[in-house]
C-alpha atoms as a PDB file:
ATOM      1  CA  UNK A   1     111.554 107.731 153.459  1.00  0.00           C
ATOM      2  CA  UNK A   2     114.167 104.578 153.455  1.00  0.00           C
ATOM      3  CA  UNK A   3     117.315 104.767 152.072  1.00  0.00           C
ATOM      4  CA  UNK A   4     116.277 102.998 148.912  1.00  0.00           C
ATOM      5  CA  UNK A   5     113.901 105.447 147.822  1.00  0.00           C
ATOM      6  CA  UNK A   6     115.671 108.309 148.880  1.00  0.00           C
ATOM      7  CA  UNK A   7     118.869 107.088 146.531  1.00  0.00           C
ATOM      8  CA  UNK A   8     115.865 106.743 143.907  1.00  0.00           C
ATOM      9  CA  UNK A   9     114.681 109.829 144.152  1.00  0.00           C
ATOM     10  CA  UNK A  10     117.914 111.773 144.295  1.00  0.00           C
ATOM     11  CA  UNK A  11     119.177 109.785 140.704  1.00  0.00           C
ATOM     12  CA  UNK A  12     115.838 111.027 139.356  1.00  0.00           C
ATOM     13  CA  UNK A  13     116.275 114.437 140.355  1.00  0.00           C
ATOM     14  CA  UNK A  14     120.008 114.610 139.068  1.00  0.00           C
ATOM     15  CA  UNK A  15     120.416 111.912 136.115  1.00  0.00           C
ATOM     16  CA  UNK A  16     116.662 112.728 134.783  1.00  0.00           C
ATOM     17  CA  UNK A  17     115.774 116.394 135.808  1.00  0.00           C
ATOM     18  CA  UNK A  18     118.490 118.630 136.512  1.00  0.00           C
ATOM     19  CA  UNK A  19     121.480 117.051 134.923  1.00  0.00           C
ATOM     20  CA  UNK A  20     120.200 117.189 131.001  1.00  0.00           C
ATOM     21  CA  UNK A  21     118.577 121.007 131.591  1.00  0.00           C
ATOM     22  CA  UNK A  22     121.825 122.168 133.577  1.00  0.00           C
ATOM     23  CA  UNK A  23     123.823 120.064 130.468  1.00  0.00           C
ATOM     24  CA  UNK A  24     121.782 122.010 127.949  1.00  0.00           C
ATOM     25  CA  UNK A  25     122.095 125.550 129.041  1.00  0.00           C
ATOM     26  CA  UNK A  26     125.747 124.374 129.800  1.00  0.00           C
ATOM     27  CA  UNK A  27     126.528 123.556 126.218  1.00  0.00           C
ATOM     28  CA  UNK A  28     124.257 126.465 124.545  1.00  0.00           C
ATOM     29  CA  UNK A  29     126.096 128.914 126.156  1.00  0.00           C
ATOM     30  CA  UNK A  30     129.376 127.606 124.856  1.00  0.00           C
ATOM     31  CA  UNK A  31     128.457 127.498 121.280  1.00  0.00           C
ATOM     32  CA  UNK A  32     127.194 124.354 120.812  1.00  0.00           C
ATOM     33  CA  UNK A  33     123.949 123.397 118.128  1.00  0.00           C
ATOM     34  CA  UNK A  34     120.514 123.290 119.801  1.00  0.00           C
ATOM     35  CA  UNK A  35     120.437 119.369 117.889  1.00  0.00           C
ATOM     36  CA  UNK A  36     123.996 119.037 119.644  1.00  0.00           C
ATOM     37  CA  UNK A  37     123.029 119.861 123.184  1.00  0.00           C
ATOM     38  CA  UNK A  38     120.082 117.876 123.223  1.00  0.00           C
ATOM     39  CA  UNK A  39     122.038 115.038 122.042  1.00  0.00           C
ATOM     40  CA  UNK A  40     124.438 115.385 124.507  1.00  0.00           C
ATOM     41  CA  UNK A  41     122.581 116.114 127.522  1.00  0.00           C
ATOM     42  CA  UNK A  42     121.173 112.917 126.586  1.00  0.00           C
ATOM     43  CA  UNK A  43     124.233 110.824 128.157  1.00  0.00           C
ATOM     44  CA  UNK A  44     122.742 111.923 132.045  1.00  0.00           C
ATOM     45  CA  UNK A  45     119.345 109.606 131.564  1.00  0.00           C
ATOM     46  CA  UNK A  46     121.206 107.292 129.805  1.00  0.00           C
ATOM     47  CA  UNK A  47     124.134 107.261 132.865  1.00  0.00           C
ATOM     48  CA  UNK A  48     121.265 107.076 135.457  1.00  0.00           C
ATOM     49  CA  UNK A  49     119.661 104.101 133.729  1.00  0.00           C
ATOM     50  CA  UNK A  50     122.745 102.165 133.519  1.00  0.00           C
ATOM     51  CA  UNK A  51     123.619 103.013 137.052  1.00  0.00           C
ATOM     52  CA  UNK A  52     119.886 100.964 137.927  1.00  0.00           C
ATOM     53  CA  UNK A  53     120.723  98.324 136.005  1.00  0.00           C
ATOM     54  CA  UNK A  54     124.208  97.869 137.681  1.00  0.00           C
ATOM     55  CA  UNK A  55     122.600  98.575 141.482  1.00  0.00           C
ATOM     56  CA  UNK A  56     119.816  95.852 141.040  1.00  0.00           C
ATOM     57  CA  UNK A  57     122.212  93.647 139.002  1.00  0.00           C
ATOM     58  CA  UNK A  58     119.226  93.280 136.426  1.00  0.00           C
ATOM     59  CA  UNK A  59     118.148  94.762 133.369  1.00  0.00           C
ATOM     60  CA  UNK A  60     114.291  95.931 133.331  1.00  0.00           C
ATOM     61  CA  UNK A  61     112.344  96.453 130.108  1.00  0.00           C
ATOM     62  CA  UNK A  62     111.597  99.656 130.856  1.00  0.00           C
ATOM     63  CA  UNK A  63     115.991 100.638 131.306  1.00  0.00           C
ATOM     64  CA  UNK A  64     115.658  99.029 128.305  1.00  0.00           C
ATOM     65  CA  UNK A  65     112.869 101.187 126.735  1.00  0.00           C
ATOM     66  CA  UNK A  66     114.426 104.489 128.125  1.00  0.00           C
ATOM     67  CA  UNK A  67     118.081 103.518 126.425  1.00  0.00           C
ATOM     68  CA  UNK A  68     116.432 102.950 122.632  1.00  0.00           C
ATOM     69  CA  UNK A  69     114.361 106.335 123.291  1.00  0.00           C
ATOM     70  CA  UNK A  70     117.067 108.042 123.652  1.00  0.00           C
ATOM     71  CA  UNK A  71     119.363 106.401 121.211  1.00  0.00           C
ATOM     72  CA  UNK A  72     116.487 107.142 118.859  1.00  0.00           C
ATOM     73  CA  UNK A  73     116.544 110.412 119.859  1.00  0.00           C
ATOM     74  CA  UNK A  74     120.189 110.747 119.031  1.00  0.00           C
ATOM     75  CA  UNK A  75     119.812 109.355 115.555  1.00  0.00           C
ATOM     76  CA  UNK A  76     116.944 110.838 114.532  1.00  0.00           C
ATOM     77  CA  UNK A  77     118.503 114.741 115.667  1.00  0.00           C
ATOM     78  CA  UNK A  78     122.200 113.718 114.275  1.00  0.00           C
ATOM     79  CA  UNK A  79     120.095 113.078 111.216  1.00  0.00           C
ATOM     80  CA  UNK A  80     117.079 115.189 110.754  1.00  0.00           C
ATOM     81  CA  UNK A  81     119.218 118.183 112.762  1.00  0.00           C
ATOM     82  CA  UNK A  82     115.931 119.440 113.594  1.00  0.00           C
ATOM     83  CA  UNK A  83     115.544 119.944 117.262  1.00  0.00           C
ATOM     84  CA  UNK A  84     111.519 119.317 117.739  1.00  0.00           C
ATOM     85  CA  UNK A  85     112.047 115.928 116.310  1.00  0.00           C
ATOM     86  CA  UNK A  86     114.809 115.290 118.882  1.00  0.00           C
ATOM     87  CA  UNK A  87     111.789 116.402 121.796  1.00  0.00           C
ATOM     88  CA  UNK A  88     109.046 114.584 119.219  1.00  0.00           C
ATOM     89  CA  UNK A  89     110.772 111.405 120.001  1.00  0.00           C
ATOM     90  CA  UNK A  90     110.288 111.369 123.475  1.00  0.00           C
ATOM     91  CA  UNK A  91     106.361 111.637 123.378  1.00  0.00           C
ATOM     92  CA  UNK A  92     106.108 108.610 121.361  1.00  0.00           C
ATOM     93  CA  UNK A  93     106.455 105.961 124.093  1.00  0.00           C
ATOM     94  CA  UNK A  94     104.075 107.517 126.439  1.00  0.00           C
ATOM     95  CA  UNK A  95     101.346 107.509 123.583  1.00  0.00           C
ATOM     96  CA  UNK A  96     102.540 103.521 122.790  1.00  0.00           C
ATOM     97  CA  UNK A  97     101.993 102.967 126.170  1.00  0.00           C
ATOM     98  CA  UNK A  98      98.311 105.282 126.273  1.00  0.00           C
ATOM     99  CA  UNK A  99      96.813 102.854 123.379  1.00  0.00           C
ATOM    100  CA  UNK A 100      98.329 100.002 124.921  1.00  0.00           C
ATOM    101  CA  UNK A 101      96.079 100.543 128.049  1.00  0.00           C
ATOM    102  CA  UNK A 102      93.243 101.204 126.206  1.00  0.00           C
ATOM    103  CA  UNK A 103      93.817  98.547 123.645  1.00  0.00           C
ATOM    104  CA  UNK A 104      93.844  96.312 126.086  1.00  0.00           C
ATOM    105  CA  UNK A 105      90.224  96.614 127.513  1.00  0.00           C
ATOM    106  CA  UNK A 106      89.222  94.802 124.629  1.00  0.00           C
ATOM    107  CA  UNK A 107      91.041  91.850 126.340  1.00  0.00           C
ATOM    108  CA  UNK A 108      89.692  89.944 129.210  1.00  0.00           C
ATOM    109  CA  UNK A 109      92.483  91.070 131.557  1.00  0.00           C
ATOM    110  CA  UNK A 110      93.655  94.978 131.130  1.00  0.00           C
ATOM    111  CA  UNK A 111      97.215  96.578 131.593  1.00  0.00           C
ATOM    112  CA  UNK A 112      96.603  98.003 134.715  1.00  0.00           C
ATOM    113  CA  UNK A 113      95.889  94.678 136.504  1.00  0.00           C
ATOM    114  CA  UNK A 114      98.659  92.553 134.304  1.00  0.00           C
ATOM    115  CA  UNK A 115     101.043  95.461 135.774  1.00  0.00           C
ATOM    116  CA  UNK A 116      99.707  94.796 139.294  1.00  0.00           C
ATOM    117  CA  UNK A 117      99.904  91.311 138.773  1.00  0.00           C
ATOM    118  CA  UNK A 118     104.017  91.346 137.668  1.00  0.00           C
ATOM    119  CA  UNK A 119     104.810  93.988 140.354  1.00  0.00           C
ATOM    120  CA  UNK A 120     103.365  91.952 143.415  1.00  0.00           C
ATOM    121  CA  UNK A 121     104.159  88.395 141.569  1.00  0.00           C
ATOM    122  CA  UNK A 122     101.507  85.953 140.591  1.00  0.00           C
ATOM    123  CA  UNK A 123     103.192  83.210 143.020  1.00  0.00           C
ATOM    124  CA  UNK A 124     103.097  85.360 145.843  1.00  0.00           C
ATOM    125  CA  UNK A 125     100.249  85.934 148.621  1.00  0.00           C
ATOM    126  CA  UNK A 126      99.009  89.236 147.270  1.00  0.00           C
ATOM    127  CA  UNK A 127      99.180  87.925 143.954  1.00  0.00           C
ATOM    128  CA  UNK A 128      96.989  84.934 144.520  1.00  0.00           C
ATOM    129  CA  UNK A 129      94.429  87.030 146.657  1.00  0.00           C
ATOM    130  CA  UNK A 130      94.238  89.221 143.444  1.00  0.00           C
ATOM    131  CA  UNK A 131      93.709  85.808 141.145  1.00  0.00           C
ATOM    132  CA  UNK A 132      90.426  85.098 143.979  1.00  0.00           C
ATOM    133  CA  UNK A 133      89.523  88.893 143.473  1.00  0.00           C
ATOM    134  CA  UNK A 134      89.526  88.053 139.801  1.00  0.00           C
ATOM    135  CA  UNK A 135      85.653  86.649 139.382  1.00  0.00           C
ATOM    136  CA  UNK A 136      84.026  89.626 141.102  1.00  0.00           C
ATOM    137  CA  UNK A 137      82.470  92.017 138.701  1.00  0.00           C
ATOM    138  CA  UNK A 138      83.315  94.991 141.334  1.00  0.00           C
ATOM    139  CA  UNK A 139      87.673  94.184 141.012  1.00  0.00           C
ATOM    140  CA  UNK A 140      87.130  93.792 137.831  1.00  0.00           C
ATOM    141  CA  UNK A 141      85.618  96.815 136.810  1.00  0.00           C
ATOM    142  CA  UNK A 142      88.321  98.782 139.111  1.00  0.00           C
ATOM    143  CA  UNK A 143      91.001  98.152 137.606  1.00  0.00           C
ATOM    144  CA  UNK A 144      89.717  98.259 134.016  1.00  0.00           C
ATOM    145  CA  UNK A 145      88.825 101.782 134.950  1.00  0.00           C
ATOM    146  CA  UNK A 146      92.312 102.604 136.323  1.00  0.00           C
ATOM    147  CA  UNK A 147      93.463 101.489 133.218  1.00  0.00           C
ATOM    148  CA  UNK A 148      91.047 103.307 130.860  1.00  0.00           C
ATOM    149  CA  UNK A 149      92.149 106.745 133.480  1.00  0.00           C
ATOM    150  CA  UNK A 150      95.853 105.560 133.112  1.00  0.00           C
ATOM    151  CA  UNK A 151      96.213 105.313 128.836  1.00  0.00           C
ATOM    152  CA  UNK A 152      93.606 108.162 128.421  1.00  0.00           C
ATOM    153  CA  UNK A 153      96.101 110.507 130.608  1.00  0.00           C
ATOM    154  CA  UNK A 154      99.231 109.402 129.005  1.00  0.00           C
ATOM    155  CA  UNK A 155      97.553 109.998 125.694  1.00  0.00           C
ATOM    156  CA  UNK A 156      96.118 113.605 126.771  1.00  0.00           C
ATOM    157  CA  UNK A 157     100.890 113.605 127.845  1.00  0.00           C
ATOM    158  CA  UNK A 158     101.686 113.284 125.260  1.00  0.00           C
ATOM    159  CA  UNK A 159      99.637 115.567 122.877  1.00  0.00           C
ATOM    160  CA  UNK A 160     100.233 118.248 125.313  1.00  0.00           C
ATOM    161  CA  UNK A 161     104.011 117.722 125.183  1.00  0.00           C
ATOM    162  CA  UNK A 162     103.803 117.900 121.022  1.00  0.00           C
ATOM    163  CA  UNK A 163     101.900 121.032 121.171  1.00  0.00           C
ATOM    164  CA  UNK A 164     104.423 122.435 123.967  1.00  0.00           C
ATOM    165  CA  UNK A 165     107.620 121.422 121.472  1.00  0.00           C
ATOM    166  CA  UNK A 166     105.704 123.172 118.561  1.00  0.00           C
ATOM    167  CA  UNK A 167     104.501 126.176 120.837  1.00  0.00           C
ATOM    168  CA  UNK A 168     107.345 127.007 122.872  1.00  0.00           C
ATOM    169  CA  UNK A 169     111.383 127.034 122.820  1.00  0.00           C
ATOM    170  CA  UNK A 170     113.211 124.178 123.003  1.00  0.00           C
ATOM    171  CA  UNK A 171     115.019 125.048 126.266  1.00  0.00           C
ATOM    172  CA  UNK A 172     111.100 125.569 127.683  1.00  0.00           C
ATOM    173  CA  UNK A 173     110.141 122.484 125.928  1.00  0.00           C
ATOM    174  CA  UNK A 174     113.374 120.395 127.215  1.00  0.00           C
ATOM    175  CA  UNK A 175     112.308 121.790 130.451  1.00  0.00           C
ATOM    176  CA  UNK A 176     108.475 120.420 130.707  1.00  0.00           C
ATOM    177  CA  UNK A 177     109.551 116.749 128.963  1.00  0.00           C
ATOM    178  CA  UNK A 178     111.736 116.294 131.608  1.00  0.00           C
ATOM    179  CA  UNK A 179     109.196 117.783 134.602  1.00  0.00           C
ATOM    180  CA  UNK A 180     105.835 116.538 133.372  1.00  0.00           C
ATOM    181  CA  UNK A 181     105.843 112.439 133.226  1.00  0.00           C
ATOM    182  CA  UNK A 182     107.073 112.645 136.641  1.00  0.00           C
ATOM    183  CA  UNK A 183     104.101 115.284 137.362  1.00  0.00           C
ATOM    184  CA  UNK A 184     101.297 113.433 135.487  1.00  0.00           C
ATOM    185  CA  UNK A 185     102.849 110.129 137.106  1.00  0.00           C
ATOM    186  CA  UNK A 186     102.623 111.445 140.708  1.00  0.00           C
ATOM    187  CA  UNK A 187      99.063 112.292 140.352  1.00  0.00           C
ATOM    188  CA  UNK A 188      98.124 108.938 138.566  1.00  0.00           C
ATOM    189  CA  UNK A 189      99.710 107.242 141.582  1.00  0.00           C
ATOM    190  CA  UNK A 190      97.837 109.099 144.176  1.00  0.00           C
ATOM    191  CA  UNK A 191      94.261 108.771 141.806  1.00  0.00           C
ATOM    192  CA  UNK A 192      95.256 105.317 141.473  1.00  0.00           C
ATOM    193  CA  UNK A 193      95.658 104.996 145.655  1.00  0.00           C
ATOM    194  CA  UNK A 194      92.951 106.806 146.382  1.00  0.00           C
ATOM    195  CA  UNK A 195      90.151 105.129 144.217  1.00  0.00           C
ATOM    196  CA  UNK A 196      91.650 101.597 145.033  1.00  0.00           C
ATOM    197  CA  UNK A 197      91.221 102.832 148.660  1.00  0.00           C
ATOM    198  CA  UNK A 198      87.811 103.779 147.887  1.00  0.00           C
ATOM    199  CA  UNK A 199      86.206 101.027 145.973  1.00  0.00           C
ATOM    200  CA  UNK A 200      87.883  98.314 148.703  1.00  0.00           C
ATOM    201  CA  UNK A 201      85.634 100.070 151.478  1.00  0.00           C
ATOM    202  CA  UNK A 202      82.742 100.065 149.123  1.00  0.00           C
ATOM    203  CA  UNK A 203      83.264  96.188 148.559  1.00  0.00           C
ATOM    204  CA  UNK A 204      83.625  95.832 151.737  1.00  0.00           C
ATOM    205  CA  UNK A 205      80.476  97.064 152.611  1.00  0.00           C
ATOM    206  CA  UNK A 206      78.846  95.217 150.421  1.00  0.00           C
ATOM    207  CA  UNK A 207      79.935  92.227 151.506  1.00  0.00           C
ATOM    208  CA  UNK A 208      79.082  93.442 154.997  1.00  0.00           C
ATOM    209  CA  UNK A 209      75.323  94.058 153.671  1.00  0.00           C
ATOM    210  CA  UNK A 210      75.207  90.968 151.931  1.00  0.00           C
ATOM    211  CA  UNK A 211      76.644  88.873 155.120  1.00  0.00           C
ATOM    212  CA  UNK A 212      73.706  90.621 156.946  1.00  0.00           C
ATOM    213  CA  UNK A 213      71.083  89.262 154.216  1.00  0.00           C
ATOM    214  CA  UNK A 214      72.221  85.836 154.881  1.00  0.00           C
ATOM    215  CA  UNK A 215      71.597  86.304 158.183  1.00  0.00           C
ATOM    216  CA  UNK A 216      68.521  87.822 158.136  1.00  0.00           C
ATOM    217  CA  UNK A 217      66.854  84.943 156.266  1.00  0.00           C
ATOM    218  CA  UNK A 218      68.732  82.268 158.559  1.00  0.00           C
ATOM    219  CA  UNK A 219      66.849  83.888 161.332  1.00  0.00           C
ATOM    220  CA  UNK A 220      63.694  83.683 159.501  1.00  0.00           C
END
């Protein structure tokens, strides 16, 4: 693992994992309101997003995303003082972004491949390859299926995170919203690796077989 990823990983485990639950306890055990912890063990996601922003000298729409969700989060527990509303919030954007995905396989070209498309850059070599791949039927069905997998499992997220807030204590809730998009996220990744993996051997081979037809009837 580089240096880059390992200084990713270690802000995730500290500014999005431990930091807010260690805050939490930290604060409940000193008197402080359930609303009031949350709130305030709010400031370590929001400190590790602004430290991004600063290290790549950019700001991202999803820093961006994060910052309101939590700011939302804030208002709507200073406000409502209920607690499950403050954990509510955070479900919301990962069912936006669910129906986005599936919303858009209606359109011509789905989430999943516009995604791919800004990650690798449309200018670059990749992303011109992927413009070619484009008018096969075969790419095209792959990734509209990684993104129908994608929004139905960030839909599936984010019920299970409700029911979990509505089920369970906050501390246990606080716990799992902070443990499970990196969870369901880890095992989207490796589906998403492993059937891309797949279906490029399977075109491939059919472009192997249909090389072979060619020339089979040349030799005829």
């Amino acid at each position: 693992m580089d240096a880059g990823r390992l200084q990713s990983v270690a802000r995730i485990a500290v500014f999005d994992i431990a930091g807010p639950l260690l805050a939490y306890n930290l604060l409940r055990a000193n008197g402080f309101s359930t609303v009031a912890a949350l709130v305030l063990s709010g400031v370590f996601p929001a400190a590790g997003v602004i430290i991004g922003i600063i290290g790549h000298r950019r700001v991202d729409a999803v820093g961006v995303l994060v910052l309101a969700g939590i700011a939302a989060g804030a208002a709507i527990g200073l406000v409502s003082h209920n607690p499950k509303l403050v954990l509510d919030e955070g479900s919301v954007g990962t069912a936006v972004f669910g129906l986005l995905c599936l919303g858009s396989l209606a359109r011509p070209e789905p989430m999943m491949y516009r995604l791919a498309m800004e990650f690798i850059g449309p200018d670059s070599q990749r992303g011109r390859e992927f413009t070619g791949l484009w008018q096969y039927r075969e790419f095209r069905h792959t990734f509209r299926v990684m993104t129908a997998v994608w929004g139905s499992a960030y839909l599936a997220e984010a019920a299970a995170r409700v029911i979990i807030v509505a089920n369970t204590s906050t501390g246990t809730a606080l716990a799992s919203s902070k443990v499970m998009p990196y969870a369901v996220a880890a095992v989207l990744v490796a589906w998403t690796v492993g059937y891309g993996r797949l279906q490029k051997r399977r075109g491939e081979a059919l472009a192997a077989a249909a090389a072979a037809r060619v020339d089979a009837d040349d030799a005829q």
